[in-house]
N, C-alpha and C. Protein backbone atom coordinates (compact mmCIF):
# COMPACT_ATOMS: atom_id res chain seq x y z
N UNK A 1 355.26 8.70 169.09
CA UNK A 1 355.30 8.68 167.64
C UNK A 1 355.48 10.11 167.14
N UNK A 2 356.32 10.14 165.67
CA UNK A 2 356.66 11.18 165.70
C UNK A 2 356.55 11.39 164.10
N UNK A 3 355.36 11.59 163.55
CA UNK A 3 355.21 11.38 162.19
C UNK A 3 355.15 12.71 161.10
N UNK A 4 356.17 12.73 160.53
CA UNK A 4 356.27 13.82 159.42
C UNK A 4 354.97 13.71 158.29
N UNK A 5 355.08 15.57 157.72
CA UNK A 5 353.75 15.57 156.76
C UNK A 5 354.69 16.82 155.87
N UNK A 6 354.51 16.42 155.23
CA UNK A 6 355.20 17.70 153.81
C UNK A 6 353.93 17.93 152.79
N UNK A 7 353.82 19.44 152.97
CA UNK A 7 352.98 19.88 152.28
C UNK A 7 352.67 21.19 151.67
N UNK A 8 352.19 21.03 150.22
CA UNK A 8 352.25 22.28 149.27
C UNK A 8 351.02 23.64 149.34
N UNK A 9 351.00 24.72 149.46
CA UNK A 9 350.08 25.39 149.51
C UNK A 9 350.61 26.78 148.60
N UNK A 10 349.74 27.46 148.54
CA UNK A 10 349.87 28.82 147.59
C UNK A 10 350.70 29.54 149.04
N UNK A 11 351.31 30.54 147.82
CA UNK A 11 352.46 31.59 148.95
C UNK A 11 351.55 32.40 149.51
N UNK A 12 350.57 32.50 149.20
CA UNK A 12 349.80 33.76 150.32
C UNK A 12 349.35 32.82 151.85
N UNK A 13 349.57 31.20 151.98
CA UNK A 13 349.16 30.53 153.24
C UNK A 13 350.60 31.03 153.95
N UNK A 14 349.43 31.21 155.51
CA UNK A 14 351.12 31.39 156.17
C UNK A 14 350.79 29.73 157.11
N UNK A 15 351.91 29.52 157.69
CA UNK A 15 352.59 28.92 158.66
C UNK A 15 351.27 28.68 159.69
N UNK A 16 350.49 29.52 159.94
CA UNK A 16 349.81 29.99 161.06
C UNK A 16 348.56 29.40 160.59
N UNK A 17 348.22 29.60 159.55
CA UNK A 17 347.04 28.75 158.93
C UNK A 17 346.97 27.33 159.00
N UNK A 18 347.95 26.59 158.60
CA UNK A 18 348.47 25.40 158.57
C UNK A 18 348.40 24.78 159.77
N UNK A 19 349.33 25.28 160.83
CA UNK A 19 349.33 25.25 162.87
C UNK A 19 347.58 25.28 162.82
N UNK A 20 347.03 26.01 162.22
CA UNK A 20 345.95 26.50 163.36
C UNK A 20 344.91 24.66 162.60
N UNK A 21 344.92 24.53 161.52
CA UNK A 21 344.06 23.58 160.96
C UNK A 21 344.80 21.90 161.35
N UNK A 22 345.91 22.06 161.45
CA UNK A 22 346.18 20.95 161.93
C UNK A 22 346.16 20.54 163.66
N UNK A 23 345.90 22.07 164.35
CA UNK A 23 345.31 22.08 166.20
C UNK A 23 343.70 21.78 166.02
N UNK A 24 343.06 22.01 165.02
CA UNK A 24 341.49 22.03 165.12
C UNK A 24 341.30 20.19 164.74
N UNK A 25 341.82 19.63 164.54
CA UNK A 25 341.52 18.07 164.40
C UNK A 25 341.82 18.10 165.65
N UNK A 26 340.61 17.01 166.18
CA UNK A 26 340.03 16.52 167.34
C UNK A 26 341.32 15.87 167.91
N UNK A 27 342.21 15.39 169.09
CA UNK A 27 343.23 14.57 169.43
C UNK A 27 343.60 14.98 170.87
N UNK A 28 343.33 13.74 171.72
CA UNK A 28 343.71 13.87 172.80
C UNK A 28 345.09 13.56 173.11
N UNK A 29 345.82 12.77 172.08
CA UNK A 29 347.27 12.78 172.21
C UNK A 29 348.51 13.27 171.80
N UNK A 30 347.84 14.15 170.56
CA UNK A 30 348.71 15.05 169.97
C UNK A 30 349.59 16.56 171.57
N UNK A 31 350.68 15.98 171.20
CA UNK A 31 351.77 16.92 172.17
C UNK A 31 352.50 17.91 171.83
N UNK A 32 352.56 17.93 170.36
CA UNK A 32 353.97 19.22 169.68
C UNK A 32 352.95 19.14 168.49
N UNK A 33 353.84 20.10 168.10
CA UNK A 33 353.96 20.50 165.72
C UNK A 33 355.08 21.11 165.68
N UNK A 34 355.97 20.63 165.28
CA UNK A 34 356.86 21.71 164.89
C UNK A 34 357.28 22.05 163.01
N UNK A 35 357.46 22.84 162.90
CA UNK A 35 357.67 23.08 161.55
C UNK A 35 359.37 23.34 161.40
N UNK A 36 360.24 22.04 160.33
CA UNK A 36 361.39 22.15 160.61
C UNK A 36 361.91 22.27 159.05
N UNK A 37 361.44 22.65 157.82
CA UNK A 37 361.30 23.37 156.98
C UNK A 37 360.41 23.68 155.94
N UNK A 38 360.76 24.98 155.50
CA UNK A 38 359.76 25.77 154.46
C UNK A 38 360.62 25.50 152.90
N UNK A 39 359.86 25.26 152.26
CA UNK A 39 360.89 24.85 151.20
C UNK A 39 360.14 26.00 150.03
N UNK A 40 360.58 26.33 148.80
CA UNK A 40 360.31 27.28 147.47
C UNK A 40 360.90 26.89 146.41
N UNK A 41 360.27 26.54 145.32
CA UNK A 41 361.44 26.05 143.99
C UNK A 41 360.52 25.27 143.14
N UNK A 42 361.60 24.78 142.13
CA UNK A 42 360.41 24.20 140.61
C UNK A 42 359.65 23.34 140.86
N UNK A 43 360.44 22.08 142.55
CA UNK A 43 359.73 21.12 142.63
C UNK A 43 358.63 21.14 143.04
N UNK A 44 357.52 22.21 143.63
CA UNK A 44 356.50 22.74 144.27
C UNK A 44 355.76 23.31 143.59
N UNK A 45 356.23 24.03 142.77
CA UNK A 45 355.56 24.57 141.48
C UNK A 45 355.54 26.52 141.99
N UNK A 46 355.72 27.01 140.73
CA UNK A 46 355.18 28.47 140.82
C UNK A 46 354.09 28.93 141.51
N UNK A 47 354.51 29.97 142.09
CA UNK A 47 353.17 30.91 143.50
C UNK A 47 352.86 30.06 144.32
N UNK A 48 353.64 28.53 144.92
CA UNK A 48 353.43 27.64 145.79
C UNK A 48 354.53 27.51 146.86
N UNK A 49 354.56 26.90 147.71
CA UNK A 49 355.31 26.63 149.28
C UNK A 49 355.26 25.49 149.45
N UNK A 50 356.27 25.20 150.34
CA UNK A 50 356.09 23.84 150.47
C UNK A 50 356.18 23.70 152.57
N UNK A 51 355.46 23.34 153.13
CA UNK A 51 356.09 23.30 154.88
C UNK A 51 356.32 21.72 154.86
N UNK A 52 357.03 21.59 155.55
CA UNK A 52 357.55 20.13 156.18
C UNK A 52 357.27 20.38 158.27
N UNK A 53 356.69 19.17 158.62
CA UNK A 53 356.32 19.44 159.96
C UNK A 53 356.57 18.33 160.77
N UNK A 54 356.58 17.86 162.12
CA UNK A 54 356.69 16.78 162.20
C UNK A 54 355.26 17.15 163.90
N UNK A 55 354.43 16.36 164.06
CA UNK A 55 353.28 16.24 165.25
C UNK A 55 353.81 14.87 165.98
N UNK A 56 354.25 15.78 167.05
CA UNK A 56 354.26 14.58 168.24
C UNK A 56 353.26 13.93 169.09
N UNK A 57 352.84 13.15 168.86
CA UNK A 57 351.51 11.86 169.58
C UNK A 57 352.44 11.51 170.68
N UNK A 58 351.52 11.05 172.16
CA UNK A 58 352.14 10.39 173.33
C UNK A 58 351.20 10.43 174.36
N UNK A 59 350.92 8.95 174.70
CA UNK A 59 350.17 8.80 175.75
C UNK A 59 350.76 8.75 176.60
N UNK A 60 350.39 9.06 177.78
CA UNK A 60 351.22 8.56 178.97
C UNK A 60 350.77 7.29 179.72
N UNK A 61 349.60 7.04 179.39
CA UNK A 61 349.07 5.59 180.34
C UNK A 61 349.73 4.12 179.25
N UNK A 62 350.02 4.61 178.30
CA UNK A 62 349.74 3.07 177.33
C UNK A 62 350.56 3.68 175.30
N UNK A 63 351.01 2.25 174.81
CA UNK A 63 351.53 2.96 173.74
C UNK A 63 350.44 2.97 172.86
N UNK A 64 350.32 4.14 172.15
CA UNK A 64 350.02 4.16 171.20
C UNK A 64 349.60 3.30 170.08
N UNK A 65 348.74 3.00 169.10
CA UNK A 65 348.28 2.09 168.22
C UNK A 65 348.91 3.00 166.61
N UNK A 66 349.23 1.96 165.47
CA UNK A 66 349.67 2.71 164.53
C UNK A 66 348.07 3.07 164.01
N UNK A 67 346.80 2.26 164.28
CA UNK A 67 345.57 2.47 163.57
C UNK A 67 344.95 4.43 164.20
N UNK A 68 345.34 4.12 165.50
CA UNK A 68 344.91 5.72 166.02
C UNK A 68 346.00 6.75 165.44
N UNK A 69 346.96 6.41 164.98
CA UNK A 69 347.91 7.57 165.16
C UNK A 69 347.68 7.40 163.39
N UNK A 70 347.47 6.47 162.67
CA UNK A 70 346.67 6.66 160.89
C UNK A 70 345.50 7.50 161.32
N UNK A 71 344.59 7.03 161.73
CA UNK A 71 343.59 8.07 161.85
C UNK A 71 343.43 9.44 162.28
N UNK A 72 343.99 10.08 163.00
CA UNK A 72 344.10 11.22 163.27
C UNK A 72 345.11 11.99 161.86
N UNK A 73 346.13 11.52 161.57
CA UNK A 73 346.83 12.11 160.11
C UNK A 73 346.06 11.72 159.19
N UNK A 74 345.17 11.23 158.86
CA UNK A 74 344.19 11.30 157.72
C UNK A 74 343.37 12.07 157.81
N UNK A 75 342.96 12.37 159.06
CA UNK A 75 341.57 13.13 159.41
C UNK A 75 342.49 15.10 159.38
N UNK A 76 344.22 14.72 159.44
CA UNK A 76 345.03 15.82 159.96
C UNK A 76 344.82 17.04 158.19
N UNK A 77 345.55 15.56 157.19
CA UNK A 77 345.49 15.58 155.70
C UNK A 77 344.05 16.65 155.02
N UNK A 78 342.93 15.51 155.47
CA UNK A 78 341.68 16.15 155.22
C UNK A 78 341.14 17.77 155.65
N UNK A 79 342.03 17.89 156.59
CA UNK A 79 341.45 19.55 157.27
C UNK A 79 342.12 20.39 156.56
N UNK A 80 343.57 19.83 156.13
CA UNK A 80 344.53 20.52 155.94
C UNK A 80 344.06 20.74 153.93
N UNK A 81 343.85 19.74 153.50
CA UNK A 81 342.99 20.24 152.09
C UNK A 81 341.97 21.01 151.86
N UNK A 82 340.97 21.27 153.11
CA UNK A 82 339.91 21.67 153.45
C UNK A 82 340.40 23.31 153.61
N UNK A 83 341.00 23.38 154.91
CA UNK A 83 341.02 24.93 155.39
C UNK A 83 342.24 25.36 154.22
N UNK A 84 343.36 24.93 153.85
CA UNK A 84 344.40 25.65 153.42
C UNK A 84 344.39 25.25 151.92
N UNK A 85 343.76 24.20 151.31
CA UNK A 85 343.47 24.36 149.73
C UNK A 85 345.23 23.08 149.86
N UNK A 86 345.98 22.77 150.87
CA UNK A 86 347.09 21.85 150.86
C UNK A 86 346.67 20.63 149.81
N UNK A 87 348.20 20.43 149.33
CA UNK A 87 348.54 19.19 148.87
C UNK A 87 349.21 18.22 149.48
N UNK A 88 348.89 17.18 149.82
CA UNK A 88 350.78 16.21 150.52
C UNK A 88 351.84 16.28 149.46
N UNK A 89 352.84 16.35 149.79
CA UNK A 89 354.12 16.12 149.09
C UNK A 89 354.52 14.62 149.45
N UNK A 90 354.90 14.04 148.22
CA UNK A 90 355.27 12.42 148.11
C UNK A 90 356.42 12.64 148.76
């Protein structure tokens, strides 16, 4: 599974903040993050950013459940409001 998260933060968050709070949620199946764009403009709002990411999940014994792979991106969401002050982008 390969589930995208777009999300708004003030321009002083870097990249690295974001990586580091979305590695600190607990997950034994999380495999990648990659960040495949940074976006800037009216739709984000002034002194804000926007990252787009996508976290690769993969078991190797068995597939995946959509209820485990909701739970860990909710719990991903929550850290990410927590440590970086983030918004989701609709």
């Amino acid at each position: 599974a390969r589930p995208s998260l777009a999300v708004t933060v003030v321009e002083s968050v870097p990249w690295a903040a974001v990586e580091a709070a979305v590695k600190a949620v607990p997950c034994t199946f999380r495999e990648g993050l990659a960040l495949f764009d940074l976006y800037r403009g009216k739709q984000v709002g002034e002194g804000r950013k926007s990252f787009a990411f996508r976290i690769r999940f993969r078991r190797a014994d068995r597939t995946l459940t959509g209820e485990e792979v909701d739970a860990v991106m909710k719990s991903t969401v929550a850290a990410l409001e927590t440590a970086c002050g983030a918004h989701v982008r609709a």
